[in-house]
C-alpha atoms as a PDB file:
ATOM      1  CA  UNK A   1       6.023   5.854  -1.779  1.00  0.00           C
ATOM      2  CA  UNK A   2       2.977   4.701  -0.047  1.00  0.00           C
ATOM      3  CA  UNK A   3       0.197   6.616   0.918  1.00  0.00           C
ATOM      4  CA  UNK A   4      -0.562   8.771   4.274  1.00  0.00           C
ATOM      5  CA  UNK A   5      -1.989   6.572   6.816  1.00  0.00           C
ATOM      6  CA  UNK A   6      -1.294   3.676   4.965  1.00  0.00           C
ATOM      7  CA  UNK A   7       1.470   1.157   6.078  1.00  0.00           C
ATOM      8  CA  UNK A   8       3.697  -0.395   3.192  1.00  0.00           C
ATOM      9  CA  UNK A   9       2.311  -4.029   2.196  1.00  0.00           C
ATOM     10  CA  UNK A  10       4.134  -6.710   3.917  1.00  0.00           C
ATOM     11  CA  UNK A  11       5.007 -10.172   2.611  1.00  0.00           C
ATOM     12  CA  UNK A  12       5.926 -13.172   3.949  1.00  0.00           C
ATOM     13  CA  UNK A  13       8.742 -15.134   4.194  1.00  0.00           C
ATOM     14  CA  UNK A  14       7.544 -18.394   2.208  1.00  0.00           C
ATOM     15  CA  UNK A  15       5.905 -15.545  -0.674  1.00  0.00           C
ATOM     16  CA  UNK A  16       9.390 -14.097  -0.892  1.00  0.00           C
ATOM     17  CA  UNK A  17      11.128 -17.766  -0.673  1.00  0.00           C
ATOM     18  CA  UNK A  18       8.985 -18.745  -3.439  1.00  0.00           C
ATOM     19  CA  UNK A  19       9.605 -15.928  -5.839  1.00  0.00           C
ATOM     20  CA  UNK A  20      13.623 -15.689  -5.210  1.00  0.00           C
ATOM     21  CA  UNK A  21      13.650 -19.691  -6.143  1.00  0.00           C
ATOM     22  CA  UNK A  22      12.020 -19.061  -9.039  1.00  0.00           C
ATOM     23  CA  UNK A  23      14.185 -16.150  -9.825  1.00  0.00           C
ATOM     24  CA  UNK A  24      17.248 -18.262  -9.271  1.00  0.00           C
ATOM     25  CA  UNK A  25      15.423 -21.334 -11.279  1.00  0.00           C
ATOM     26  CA  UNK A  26      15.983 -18.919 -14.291  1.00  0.00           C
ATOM     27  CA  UNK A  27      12.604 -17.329 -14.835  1.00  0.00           C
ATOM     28  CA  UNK A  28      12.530 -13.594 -15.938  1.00  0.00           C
ATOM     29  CA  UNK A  29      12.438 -10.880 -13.387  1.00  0.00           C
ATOM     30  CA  UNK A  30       9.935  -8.852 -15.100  1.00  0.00           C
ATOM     31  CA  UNK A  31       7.703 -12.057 -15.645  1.00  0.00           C
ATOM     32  CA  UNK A  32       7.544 -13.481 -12.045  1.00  0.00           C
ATOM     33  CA  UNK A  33       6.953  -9.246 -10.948  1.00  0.00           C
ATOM     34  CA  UNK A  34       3.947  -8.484 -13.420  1.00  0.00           C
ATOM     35  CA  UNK A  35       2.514 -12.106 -12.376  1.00  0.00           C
ATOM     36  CA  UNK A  36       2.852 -11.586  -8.185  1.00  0.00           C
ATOM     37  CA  UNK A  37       2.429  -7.998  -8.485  1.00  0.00           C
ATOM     38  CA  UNK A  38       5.595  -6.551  -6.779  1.00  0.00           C
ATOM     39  CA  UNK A  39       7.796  -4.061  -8.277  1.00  0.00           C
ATOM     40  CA  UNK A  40      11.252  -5.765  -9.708  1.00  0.00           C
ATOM     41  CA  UNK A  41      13.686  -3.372  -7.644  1.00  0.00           C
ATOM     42  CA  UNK A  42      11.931  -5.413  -4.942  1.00  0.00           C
ATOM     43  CA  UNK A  43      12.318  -8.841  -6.496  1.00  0.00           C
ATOM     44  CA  UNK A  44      16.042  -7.768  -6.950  1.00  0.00           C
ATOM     45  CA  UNK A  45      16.566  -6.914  -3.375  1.00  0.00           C
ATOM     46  CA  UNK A  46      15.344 -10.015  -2.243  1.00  0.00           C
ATOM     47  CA  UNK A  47      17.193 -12.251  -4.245  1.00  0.00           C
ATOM     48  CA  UNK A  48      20.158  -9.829  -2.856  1.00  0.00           C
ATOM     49  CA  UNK A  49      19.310 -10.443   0.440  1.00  0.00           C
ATOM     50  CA  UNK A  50      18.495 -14.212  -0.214  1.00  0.00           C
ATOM     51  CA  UNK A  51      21.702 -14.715  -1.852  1.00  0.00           C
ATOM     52  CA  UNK A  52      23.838 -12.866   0.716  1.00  0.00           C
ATOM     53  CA  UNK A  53      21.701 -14.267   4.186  1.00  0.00           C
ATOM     54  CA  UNK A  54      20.056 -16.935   3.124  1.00  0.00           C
ATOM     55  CA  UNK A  55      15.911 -17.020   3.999  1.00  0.00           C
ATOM     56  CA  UNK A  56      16.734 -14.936   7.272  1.00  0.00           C
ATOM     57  CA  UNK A  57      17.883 -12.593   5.154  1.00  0.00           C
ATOM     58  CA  UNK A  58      14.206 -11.309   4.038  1.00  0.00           C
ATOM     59  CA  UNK A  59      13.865 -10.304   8.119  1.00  0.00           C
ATOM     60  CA  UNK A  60      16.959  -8.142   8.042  1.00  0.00           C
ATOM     61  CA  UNK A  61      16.243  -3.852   8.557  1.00  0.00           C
ATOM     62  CA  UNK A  62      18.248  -1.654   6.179  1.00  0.00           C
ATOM     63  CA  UNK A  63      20.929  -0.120   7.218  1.00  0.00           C
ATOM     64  CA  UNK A  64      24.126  -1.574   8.752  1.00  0.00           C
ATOM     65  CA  UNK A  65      23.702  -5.280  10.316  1.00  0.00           C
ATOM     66  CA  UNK A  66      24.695  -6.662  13.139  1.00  0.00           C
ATOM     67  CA  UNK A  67      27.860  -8.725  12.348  1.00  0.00           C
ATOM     68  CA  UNK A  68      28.646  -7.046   9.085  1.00  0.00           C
ATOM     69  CA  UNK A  69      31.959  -6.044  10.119  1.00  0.00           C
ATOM     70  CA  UNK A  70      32.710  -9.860  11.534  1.00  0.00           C
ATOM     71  CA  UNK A  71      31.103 -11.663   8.378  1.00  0.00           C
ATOM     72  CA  UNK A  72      33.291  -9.195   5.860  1.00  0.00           C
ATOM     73  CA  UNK A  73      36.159  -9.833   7.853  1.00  0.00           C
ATOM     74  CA  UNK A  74      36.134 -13.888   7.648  1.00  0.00           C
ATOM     75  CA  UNK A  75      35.407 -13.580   4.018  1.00  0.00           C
ATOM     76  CA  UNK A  76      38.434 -11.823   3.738  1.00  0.00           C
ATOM     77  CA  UNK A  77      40.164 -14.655   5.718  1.00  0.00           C
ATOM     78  CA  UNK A  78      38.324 -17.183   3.255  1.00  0.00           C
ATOM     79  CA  UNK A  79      39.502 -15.323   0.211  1.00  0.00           C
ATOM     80  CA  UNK A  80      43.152 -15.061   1.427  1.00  0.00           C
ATOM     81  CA  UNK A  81      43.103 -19.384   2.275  1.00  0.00           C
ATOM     82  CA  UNK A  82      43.743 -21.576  -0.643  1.00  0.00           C
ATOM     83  CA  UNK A  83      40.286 -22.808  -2.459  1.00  0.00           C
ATOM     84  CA  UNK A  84      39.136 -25.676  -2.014  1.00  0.00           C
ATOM     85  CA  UNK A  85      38.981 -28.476  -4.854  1.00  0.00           C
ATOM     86  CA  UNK A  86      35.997 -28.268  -7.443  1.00  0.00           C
ATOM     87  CA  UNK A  87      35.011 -31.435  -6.180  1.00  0.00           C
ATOM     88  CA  UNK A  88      34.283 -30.466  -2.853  1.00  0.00           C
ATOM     89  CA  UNK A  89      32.674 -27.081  -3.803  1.00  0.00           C
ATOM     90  CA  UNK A  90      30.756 -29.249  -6.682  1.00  0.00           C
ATOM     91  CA  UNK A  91      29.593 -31.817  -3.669  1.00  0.00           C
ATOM     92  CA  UNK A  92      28.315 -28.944  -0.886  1.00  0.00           C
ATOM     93  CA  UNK A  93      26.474 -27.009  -3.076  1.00  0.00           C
ATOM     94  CA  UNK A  94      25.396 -29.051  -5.057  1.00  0.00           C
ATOM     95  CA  UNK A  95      22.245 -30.955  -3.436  1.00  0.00           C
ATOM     96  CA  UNK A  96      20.996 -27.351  -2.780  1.00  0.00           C
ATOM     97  CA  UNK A  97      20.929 -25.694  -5.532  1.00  0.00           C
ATOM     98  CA  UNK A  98      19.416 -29.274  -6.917  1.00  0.00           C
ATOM     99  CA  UNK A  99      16.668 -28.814  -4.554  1.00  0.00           C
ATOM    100  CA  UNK A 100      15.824 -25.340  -5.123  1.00  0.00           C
ATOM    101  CA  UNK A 101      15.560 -26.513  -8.866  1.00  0.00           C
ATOM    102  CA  UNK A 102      13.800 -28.787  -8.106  1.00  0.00           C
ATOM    103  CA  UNK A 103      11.495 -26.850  -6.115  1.00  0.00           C
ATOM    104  CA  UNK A 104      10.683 -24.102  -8.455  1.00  0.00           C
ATOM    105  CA  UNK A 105      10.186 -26.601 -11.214  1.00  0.00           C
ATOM    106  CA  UNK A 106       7.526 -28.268  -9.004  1.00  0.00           C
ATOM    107  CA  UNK A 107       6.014 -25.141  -8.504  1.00  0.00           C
ATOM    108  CA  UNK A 108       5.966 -24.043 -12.183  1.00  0.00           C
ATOM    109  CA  UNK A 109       4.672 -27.722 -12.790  1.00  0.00           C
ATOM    110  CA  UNK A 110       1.704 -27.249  -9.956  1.00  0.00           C
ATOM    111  CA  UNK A 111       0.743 -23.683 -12.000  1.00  0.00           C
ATOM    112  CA  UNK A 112       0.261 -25.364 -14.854  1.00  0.00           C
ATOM    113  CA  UNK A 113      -1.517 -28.469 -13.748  1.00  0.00           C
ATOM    114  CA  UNK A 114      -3.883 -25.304 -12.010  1.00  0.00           C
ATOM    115  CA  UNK A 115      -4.115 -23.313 -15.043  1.00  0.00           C
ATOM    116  CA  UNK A 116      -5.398 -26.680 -17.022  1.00  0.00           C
ATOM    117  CA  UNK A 117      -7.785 -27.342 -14.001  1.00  0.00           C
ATOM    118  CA  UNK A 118      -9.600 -23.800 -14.725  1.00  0.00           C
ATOM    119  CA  UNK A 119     -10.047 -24.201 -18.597  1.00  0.00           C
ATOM    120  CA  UNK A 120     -11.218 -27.859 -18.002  1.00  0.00           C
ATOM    121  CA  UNK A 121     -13.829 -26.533 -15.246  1.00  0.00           C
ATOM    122  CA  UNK A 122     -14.507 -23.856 -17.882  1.00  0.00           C
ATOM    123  CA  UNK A 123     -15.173 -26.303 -20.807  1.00  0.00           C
ATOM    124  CA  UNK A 124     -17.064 -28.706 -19.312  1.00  0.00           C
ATOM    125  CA  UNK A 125     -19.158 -26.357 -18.058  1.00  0.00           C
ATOM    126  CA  UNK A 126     -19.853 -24.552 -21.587  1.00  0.00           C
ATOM    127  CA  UNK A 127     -20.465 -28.092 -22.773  1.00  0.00           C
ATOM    128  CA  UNK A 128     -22.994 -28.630 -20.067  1.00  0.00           C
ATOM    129  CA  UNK A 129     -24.853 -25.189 -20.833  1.00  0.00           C
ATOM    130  CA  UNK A 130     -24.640 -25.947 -24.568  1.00  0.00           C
ATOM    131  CA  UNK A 131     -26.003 -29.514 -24.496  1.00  0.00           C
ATOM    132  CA  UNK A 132     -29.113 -28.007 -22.249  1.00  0.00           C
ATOM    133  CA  UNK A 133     -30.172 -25.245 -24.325  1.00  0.00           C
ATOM    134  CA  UNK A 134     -29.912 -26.770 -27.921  1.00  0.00           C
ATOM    135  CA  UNK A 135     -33.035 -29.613 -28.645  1.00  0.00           C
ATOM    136  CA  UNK A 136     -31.067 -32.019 -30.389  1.00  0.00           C
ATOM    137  CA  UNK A 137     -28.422 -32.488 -27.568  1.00  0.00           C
ATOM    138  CA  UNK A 138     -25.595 -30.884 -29.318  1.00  0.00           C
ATOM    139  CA  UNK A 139     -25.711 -32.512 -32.637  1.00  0.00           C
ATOM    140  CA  UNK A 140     -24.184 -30.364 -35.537  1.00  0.00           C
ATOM    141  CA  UNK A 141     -26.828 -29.031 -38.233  1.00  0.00           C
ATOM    142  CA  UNK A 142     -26.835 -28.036 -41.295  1.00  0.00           C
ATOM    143  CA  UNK A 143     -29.019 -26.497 -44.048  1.00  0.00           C
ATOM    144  CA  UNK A 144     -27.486 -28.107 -46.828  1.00  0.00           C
ATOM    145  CA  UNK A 145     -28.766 -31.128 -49.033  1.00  0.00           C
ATOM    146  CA  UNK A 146     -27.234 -34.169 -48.916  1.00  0.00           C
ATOM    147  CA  UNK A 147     -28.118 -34.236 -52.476  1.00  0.00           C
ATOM    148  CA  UNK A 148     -25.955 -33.014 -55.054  1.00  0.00           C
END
């Protein structure tokens, strides 16, 4: 696992929020794990844990929590009551699961917008390098005649 005299590396709670929306915003596992550098068994428990608990989820230890037994027990009361209309299940889950879209989209938007920042730093910098070393500011030359 991790190395003697070495603690495990810890992440926080708005790193972990980020990558589980994007997880549930549809983007592949192995993708979003190569890019933030975490291994996907760890991606997978935290959307786990994000799905079952919510953001307070990520602080949870292993093992048995505290309230498990009360938590499966009402879900067992929930599954035994009669379900509720699709509109109503439609209309409460519906503005989150909008926002978390909505969110992830924003934030593949804003990686984008950064990535075209770099490579338009990048270019107008080669442009400024290439217009100071050539003597006729850039113009294209050629050996040819214009005659035929």
């Amino acid at each position: 696992m991790s190395e003697p005299g070495k603690s495990p590396r810890q992440f926080s709670n708005e790193f972990k929020e980020r990558i589980v929306l994007r997880l549930e915003a549809g983007e592949r596992i192995a993708a979003v794990a190569e890019e933030a550098g975490v291994k996907r068994k760890l991606l997978y428990q935290w959307r786990e844990a994000y799905r079952a608990f919510g953001a307070a989820g990520f602080n949870r230890k292993r093992g048995p929590k505290r309230g498990w037994k009360e938590r499966r027990a009402s879900e067992g009361r929930a599954a035994s009551a009669p379900p509720p209309s699709p509109g109503a299940v439609a209309s409460a889950s519906q503005p989150s699961d909008e926002l978390r879209k909505a969110q992830a989209r924003i934030a593949d938007l804003e990686r984008v917008i950064g990535r075209q920042q770099a490579d338009l730093h990048f270019f107008r910098e080669a442009l400024r390098l290439w217009d100071a070393t050539s003597p006729d500011g850039g113009a294209p030359t050629s050996t040819r005649s214009s005659k035929k």
